[in-house]
Protein backbone atom coordinates (compact mmCIF):
# COMPACT_ATOMS: atom_id res chain seq x y z
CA UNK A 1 0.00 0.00 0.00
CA UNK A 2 2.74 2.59 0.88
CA UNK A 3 4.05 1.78 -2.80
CA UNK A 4 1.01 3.12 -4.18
CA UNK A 5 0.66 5.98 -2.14
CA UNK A 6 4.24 6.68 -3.21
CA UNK A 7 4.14 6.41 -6.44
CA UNK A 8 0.81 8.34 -6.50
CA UNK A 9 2.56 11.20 -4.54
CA UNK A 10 5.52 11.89 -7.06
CA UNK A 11 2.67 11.66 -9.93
CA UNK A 12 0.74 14.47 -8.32
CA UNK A 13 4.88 16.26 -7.81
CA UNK A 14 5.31 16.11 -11.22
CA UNK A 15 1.94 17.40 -12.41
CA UNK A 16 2.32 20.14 -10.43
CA UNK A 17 6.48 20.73 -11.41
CA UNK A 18 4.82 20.56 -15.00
CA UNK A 19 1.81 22.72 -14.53
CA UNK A 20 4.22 25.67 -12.54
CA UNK A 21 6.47 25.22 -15.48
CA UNK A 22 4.10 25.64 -17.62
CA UNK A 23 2.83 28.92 -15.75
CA UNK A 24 6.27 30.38 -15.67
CA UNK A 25 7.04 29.76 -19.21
CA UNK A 26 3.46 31.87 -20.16
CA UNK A 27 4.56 34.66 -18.02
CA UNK A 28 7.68 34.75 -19.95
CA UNK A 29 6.69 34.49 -23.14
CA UNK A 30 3.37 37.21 -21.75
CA UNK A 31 6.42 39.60 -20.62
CA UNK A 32 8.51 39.35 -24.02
CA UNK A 33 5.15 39.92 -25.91
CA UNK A 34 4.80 43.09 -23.40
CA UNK A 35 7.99 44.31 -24.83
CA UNK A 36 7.34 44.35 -28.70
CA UNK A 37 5.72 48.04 -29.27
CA UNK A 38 2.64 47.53 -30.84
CA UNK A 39 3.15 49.51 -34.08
CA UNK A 40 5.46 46.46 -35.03
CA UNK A 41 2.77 44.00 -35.29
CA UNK A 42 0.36 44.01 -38.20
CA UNK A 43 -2.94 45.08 -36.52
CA UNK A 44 -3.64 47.09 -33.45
CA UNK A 45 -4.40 45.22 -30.31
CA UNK A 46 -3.18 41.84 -32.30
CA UNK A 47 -1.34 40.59 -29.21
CA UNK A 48 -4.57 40.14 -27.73
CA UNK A 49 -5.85 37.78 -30.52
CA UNK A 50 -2.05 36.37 -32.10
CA UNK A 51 -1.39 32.63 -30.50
CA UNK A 52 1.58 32.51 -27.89
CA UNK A 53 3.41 30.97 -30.90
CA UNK A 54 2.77 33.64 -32.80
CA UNK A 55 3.21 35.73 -29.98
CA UNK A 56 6.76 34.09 -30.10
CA UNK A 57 7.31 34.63 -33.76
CA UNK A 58 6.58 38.21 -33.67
CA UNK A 59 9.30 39.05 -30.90
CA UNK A 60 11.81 36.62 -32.68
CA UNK A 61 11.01 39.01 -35.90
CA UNK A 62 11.43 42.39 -33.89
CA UNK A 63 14.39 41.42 -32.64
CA UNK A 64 16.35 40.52 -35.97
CA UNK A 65 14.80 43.94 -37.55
CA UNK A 66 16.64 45.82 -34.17
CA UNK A 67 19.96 43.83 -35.01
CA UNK A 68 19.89 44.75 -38.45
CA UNK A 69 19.09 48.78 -37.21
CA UNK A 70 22.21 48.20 -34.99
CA UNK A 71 24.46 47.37 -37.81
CA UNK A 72 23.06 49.32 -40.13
CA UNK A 73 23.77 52.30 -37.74
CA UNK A 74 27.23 51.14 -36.92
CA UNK A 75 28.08 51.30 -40.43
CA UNK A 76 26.72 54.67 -40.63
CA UNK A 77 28.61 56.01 -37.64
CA UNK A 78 31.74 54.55 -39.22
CA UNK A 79 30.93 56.43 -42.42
CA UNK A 80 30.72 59.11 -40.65
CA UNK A 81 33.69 58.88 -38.53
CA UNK A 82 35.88 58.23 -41.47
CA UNK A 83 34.21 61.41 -43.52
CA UNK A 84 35.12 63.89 -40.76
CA UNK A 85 38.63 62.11 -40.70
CA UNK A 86 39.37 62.37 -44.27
CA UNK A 87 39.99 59.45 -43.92
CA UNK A 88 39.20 57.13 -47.13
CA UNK A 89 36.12 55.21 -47.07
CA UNK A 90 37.26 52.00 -48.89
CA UNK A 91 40.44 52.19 -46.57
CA UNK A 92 40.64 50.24 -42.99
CA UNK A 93 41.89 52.04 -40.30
CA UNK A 94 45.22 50.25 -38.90
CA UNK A 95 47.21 51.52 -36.54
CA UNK A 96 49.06 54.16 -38.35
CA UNK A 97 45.67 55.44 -39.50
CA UNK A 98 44.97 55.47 -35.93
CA UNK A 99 48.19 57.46 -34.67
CA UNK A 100 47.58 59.74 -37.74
CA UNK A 101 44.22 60.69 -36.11
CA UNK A 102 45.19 61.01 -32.89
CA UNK A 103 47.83 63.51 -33.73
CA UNK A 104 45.40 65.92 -35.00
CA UNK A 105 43.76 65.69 -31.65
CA UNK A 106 42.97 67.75 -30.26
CA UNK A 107 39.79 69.72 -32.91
CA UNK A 108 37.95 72.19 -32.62
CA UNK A 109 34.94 73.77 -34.27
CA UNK A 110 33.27 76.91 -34.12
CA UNK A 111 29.24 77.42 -35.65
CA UNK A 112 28.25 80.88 -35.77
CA UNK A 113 24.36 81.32 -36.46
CA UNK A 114 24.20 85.09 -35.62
CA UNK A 115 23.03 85.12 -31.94
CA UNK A 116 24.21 81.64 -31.14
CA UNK A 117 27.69 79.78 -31.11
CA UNK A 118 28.17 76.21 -30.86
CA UNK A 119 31.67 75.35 -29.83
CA UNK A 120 32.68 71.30 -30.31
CA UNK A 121 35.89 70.53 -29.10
CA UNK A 122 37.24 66.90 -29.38
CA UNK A 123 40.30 65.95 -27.39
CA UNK A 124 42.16 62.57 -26.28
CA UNK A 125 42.11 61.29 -22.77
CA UNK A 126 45.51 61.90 -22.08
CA UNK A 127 44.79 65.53 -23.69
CA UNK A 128 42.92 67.73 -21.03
CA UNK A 129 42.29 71.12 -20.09
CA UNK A 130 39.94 72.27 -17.97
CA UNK A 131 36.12 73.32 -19.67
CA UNK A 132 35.79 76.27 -17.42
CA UNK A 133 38.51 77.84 -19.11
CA UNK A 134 36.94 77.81 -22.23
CA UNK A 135 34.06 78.58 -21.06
CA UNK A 136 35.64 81.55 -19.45
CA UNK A 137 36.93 82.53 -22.85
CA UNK A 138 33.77 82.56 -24.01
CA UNK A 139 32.04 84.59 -21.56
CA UNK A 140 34.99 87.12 -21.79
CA UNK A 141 34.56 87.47 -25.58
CA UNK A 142 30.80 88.43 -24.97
CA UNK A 143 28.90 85.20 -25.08
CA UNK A 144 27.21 83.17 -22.07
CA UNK A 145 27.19 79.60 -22.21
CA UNK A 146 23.76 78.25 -21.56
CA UNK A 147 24.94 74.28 -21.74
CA UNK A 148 27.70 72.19 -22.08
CA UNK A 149 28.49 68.84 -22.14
CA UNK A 150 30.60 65.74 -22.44
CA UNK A 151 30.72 62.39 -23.57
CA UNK A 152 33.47 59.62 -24.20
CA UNK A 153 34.05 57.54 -27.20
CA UNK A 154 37.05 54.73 -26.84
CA UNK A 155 40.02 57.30 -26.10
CA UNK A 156 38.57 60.26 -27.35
CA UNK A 157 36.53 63.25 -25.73
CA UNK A 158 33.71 64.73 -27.28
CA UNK A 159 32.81 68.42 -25.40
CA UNK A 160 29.94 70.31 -26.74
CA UNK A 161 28.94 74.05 -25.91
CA UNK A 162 26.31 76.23 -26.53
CA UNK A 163 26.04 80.11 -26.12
CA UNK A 164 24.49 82.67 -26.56
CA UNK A 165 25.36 86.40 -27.47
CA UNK A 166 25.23 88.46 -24.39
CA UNK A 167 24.98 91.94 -26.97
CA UNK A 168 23.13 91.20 -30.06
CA UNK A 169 24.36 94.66 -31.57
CA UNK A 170 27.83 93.82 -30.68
CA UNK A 171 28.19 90.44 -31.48
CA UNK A 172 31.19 88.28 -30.99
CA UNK A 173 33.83 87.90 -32.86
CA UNK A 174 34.29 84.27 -33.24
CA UNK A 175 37.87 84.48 -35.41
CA UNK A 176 39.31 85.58 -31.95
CA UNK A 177 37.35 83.09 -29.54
CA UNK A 178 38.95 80.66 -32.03
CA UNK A 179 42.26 81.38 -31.90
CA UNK A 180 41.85 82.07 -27.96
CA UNK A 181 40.31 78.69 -28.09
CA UNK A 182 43.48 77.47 -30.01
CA UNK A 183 46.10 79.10 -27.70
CA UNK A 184 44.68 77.46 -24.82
CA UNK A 185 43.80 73.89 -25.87
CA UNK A 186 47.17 73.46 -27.83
């Protein structure tokens, strides 16, 4: 009798393993459904009426079309790296591309739109100075900086600044913030 009972007892442990597994698996594949946005799938609300297979096949799709975005935009930011390099696009970049580039580290641009100047300065991470001075150059040349910021790509610095004229009538002359600009960075 206790054999019975036994083997009755794991039964009803594995019914109940299965069924939880079962339970968890639907709240997984519910939460990975949850995460495609809905203008991806063909019909509004069709997550409501698509099988979990189909449910399944959807997110499987959205994900390859987000891989292919990725790479596609990889190959654009290289593009675009190379372009503002000069450096050829049909050319790889080996390591004496890659000292040629950083020796013209550190660059800087200046966009004059009339009442507005946009200041991008792009430096290596063993090139600093400090952003307050040229901010401070700025400001003493008749502009006020109304933001600034930062962000770093492999071993190069990327600062961006935007100001305003202080004196519309006046101006600023931005052939002398550049060379300011120049005398400090270099």
């Amino acid at each position: 009798m206790k054999k019975c009972r036994g083997e009755s007892s794991s039964k009803l442990d594995r019914k109940t393993v299965e069924r939880n597994r079962r339970i968890h698996m639907k709240g997984l594949c519910f939460k990975l459904a949850s995460l495609v946005p809905p203008q991806h799938s063909k019909a509004p609300n069709s997550k409501d009426t698509l099988s979990q297979q189909n449910q399944l096949d959807l997110a499987s799709s959205y994900i390859k079309q987000l891989r292919e975005r990725i790479e596609n935009l990889k190959e654009r930011k290289e593009k675009a790296t190379r372009s503002q390099l000069g450096i050829d696009a049909n050319s790889t970049i080996d390591a004496d591309n890659a000292m040629m580039v950083r020796s013209r580290l550190p660059v800087i641009e200046l966009r004059d739109s009339g009442s507005s100047i946009e200041v991008m300065l792009i430096s290596g991470l063993n090139k600093n100075f400090m952003l307050y001075e040229v901010i401070s150059v700025l400001e003493e040349e008749g502009a006020e900086v109304v933001s600034a910021s930062f962000s770093t790509v492999g071993d190069k610095v990327f600062h961006s600044l935007h100001a305003q004229v202080k004196i519309s009538r006046v101006g600023v002359e931005t052939s002398t913030v550049w060379q300011r600009l120049q005398d400090l960075i270099y």
